[in-house]
C-alpha atoms as a PDB file:
ATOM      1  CA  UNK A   1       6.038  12.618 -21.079  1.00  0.00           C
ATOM      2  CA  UNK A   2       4.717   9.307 -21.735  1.00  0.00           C
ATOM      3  CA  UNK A   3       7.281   7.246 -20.020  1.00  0.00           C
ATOM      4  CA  UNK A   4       8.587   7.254 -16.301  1.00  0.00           C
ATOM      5  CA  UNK A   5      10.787   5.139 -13.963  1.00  0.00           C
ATOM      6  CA  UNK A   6       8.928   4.682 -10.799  1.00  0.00           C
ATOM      7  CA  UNK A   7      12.793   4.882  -8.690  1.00  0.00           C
ATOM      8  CA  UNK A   8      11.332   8.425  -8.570  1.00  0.00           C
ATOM      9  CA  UNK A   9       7.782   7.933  -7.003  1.00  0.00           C
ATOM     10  CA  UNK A  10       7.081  12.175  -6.359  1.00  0.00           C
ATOM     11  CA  UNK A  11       7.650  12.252 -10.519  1.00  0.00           C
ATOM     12  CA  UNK A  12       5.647   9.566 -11.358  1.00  0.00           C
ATOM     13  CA  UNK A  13       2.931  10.775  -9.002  1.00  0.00           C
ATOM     14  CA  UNK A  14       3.047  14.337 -10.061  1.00  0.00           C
ATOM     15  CA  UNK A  15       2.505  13.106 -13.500  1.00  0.00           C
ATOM     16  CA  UNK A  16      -0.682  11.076 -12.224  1.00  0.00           C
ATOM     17  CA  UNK A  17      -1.732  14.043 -11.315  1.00  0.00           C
ATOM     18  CA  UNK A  18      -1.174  16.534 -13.883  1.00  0.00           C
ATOM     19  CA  UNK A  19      -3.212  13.933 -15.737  1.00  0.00           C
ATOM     20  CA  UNK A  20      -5.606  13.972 -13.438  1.00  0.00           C
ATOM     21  CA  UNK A  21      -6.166  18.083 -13.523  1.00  0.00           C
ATOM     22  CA  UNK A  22      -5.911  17.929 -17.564  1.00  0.00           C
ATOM     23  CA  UNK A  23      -8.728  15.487 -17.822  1.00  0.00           C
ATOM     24  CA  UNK A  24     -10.803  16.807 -15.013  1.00  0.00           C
ATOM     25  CA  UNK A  25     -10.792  13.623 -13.177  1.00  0.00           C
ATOM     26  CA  UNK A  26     -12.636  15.099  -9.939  1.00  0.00           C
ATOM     27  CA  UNK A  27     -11.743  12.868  -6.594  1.00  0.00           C
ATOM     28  CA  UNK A  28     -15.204  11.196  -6.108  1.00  0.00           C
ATOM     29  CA  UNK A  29     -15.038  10.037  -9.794  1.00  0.00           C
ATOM     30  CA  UNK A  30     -11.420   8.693  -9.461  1.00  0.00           C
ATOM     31  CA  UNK A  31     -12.251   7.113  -5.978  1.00  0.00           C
ATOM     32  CA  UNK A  32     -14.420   4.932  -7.919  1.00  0.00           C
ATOM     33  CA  UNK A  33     -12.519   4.408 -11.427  1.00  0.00           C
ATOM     34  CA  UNK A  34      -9.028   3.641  -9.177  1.00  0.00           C
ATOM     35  CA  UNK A  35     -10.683   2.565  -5.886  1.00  0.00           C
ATOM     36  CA  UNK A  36      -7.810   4.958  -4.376  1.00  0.00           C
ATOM     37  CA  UNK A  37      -8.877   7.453  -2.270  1.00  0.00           C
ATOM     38  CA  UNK A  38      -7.881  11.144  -3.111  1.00  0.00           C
ATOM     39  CA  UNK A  39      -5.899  11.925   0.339  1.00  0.00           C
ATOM     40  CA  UNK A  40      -3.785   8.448  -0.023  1.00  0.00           C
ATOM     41  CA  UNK A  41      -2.715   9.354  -3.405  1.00  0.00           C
ATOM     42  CA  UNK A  42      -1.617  12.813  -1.648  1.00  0.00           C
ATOM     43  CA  UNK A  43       0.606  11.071   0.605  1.00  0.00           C
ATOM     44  CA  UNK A  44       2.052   9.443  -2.180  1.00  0.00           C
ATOM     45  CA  UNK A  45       2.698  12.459  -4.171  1.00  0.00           C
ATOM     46  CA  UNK A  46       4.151  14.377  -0.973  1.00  0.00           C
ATOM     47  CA  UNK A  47       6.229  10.869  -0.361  1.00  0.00           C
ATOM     48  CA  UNK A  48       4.900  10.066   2.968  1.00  0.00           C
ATOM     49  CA  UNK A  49       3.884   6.932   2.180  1.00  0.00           C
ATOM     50  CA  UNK A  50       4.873   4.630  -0.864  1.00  0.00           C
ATOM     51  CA  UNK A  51       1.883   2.553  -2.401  1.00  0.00           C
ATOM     52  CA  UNK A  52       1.216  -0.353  -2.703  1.00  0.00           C
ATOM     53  CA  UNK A  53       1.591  -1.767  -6.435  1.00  0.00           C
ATOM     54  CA  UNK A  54      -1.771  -2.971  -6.142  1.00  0.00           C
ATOM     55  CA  UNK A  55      -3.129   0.327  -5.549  1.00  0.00           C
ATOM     56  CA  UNK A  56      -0.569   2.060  -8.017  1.00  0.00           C
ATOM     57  CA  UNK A  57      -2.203  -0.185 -10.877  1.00  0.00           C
ATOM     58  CA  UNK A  58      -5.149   0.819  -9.930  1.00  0.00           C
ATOM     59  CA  UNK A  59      -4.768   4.583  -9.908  1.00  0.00           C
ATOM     60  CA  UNK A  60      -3.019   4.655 -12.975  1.00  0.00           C
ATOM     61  CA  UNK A  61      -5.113   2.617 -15.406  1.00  0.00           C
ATOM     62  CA  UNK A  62      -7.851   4.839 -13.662  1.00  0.00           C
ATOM     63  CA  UNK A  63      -6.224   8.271 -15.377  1.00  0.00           C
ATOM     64  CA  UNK A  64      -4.923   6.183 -18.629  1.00  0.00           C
ATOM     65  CA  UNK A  65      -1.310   4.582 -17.783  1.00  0.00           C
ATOM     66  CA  UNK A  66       0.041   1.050 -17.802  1.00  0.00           C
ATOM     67  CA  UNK A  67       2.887   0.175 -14.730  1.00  0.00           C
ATOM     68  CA  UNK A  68       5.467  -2.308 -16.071  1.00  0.00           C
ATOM     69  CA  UNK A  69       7.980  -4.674 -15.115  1.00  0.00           C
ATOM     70  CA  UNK A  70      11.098  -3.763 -17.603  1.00  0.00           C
ATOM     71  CA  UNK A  71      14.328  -5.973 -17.790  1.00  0.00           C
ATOM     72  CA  UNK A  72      17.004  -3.972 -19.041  1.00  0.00           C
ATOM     73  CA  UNK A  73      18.705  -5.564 -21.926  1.00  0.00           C
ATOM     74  CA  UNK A  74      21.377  -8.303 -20.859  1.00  0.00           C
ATOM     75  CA  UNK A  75      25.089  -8.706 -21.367  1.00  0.00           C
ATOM     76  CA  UNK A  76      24.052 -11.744 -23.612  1.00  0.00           C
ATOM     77  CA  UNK A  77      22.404  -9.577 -26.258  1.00  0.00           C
ATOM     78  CA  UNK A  78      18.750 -10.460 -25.347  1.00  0.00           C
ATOM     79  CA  UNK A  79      16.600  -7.494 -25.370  1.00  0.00           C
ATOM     80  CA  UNK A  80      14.095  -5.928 -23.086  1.00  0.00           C
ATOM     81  CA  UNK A  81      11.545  -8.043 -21.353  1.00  0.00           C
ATOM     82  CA  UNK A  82       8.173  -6.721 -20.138  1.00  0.00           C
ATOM     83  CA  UNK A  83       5.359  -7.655 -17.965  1.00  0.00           C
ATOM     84  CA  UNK A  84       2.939  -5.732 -16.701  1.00  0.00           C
ATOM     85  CA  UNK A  85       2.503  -5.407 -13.125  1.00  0.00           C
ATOM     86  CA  UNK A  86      -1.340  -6.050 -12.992  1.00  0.00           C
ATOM     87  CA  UNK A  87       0.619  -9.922 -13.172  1.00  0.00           C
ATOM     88  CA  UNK A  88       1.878  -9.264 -10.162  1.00  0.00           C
ATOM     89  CA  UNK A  89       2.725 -13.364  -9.823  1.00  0.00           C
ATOM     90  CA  UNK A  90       4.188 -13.305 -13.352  1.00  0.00           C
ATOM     91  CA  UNK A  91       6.295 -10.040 -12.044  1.00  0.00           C
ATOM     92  CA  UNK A  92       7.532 -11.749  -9.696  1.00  0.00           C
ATOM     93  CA  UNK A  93       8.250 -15.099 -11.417  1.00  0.00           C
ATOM     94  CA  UNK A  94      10.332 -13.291 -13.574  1.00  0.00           C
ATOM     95  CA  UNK A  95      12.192 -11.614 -10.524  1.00  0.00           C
ATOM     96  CA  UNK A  96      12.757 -15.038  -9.155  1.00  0.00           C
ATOM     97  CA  UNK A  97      13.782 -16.422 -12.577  1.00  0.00           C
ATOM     98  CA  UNK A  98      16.293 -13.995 -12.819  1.00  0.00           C
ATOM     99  CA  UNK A  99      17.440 -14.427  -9.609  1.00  0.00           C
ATOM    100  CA  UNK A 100      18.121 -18.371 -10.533  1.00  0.00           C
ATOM    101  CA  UNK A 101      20.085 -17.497 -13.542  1.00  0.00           C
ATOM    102  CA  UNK A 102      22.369 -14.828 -11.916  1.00  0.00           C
ATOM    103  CA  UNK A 103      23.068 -17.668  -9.029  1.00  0.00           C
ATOM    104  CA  UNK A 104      21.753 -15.349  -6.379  1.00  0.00           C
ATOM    105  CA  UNK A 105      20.902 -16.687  -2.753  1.00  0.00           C
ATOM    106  CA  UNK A 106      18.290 -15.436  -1.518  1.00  0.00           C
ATOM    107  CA  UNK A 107      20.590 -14.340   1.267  1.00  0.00           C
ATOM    108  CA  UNK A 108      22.392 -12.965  -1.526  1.00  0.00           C
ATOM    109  CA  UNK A 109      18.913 -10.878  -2.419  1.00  0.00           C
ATOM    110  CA  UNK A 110      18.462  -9.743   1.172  1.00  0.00           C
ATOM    111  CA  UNK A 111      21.734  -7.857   1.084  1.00  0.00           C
ATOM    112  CA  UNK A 112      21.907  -6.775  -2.674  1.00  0.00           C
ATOM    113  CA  UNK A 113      17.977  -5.599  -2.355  1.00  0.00           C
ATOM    114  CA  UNK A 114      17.451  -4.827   1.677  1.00  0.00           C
ATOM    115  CA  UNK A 115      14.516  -6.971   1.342  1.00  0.00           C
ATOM    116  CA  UNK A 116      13.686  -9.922   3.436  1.00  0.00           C
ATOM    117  CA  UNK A 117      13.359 -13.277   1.824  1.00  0.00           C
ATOM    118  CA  UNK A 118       9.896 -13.815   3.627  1.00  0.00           C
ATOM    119  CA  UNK A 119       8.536 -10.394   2.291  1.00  0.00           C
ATOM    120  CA  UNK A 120       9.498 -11.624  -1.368  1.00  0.00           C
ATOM    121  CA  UNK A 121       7.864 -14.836  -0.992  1.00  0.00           C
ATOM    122  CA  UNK A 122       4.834 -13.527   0.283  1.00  0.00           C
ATOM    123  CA  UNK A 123       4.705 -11.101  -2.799  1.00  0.00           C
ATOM    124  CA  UNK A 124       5.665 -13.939  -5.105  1.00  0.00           C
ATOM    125  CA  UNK A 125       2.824 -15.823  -3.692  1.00  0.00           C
ATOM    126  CA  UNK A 126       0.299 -13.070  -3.898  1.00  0.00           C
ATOM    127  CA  UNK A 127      -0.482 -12.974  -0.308  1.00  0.00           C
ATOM    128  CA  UNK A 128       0.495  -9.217  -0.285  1.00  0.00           C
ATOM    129  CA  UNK A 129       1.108  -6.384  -2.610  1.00  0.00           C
ATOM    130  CA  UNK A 130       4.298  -4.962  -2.209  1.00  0.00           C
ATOM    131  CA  UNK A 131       5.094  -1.595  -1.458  1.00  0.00           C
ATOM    132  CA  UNK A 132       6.589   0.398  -5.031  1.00  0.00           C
ATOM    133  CA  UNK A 133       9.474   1.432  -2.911  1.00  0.00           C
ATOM    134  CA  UNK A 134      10.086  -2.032  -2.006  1.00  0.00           C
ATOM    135  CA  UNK A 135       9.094  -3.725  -5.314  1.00  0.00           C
ATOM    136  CA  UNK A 136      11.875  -0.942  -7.069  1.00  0.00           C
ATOM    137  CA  UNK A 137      14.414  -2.074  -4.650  1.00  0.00           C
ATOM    138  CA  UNK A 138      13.937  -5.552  -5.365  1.00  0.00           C
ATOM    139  CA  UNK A 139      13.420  -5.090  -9.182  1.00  0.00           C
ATOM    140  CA  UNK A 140      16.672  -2.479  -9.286  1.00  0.00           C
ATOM    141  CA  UNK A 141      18.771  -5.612  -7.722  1.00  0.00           C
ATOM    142  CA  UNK A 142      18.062  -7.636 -10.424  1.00  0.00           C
ATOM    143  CA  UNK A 143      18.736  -5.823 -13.503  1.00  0.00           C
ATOM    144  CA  UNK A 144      14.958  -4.508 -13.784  1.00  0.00           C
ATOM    145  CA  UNK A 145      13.206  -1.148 -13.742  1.00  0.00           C
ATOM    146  CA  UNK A 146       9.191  -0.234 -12.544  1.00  0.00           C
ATOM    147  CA  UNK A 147       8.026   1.946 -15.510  1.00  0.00           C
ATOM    148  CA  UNK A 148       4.735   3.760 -16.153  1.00  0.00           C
ATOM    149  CA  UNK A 149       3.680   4.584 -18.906  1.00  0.00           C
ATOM    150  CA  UNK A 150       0.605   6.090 -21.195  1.00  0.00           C
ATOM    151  CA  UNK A 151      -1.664   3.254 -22.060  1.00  0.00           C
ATOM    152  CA  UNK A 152      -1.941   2.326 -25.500  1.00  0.00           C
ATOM    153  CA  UNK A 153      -5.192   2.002 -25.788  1.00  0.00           C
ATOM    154  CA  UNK A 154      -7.352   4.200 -23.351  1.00  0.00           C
ATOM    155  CA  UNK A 155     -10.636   6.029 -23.756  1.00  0.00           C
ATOM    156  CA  UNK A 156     -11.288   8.899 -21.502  1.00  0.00           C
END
């Protein structure tokens, strides 16, 4: 599989991974490639703890993937949008953007979302990284999907 939607954090971890065990990554190694430590990506897989997309960037580009920001096409025709999330200020640009052109509140994003409009701005700021559970519930709101996916160009 080359492609996941990170709504389902235990699959997209359990690819990680099985990526991990194919190439041989051993913890110390990956510690240092995805400055993640081993037992935090374990809580992650298990789904005791969601990261944060910081720290997912990180761990994936460490094993060869690339997390994205996806728009799913619009009613008006336009077609997928993309950016990755190691933008995490662009990411969220575009998340406010289209929040503008839908006419959203951001009252209207607290309810539609469950996320608080001080969290967002913090996030849109880059004062924090958001959690991936938090960041999906926010993207999902506005029409977009979190997607990771094999990097095109990676060397082991």
């Amino acid at each position: 599989m080359s492609e996941i939607n990170l709504s389902d954090q235990r699959a997209a971890m359990a690819l990680l991974f099985a990526e991990r065990d194919r190439l041989g990554v051993r913890p110390e190694s990956l510690r240092k490639r995805g400055r993640v430590a081993i037992n935090s990506a374990q809580y992650w897989l298990r789904g005791d703890a969601s990261p944060s997309i910081r720290n997912l960037v990180s761990f994936a580009s460490a094993l060869g993937f690339d997390v994205f920001l996806v728009q799913t096409p619009r009613a008006s025709g336009a077609g997928p949008r993309e950016i990755s999330l190691t933008d995490q200020r662009g990411a969220m640009a575009a998340l406010f953007a289209e929040k503008d052109r839908a006419g959203l509140t951001v009252f209207d994003l607290e309810v539609k979302s469950g996320i608080s409009a001080k969290a967002a701005y913090s996030w849109r700021a880059g004062r924090q990284s958001p959690a991936l559970a938090n960041l999906v519930a926010l993207a999902q709101a506005l029409g977009f999907e979190i997607i990771l996916r094999r990097a095109k160009t990676w060397q082991q």
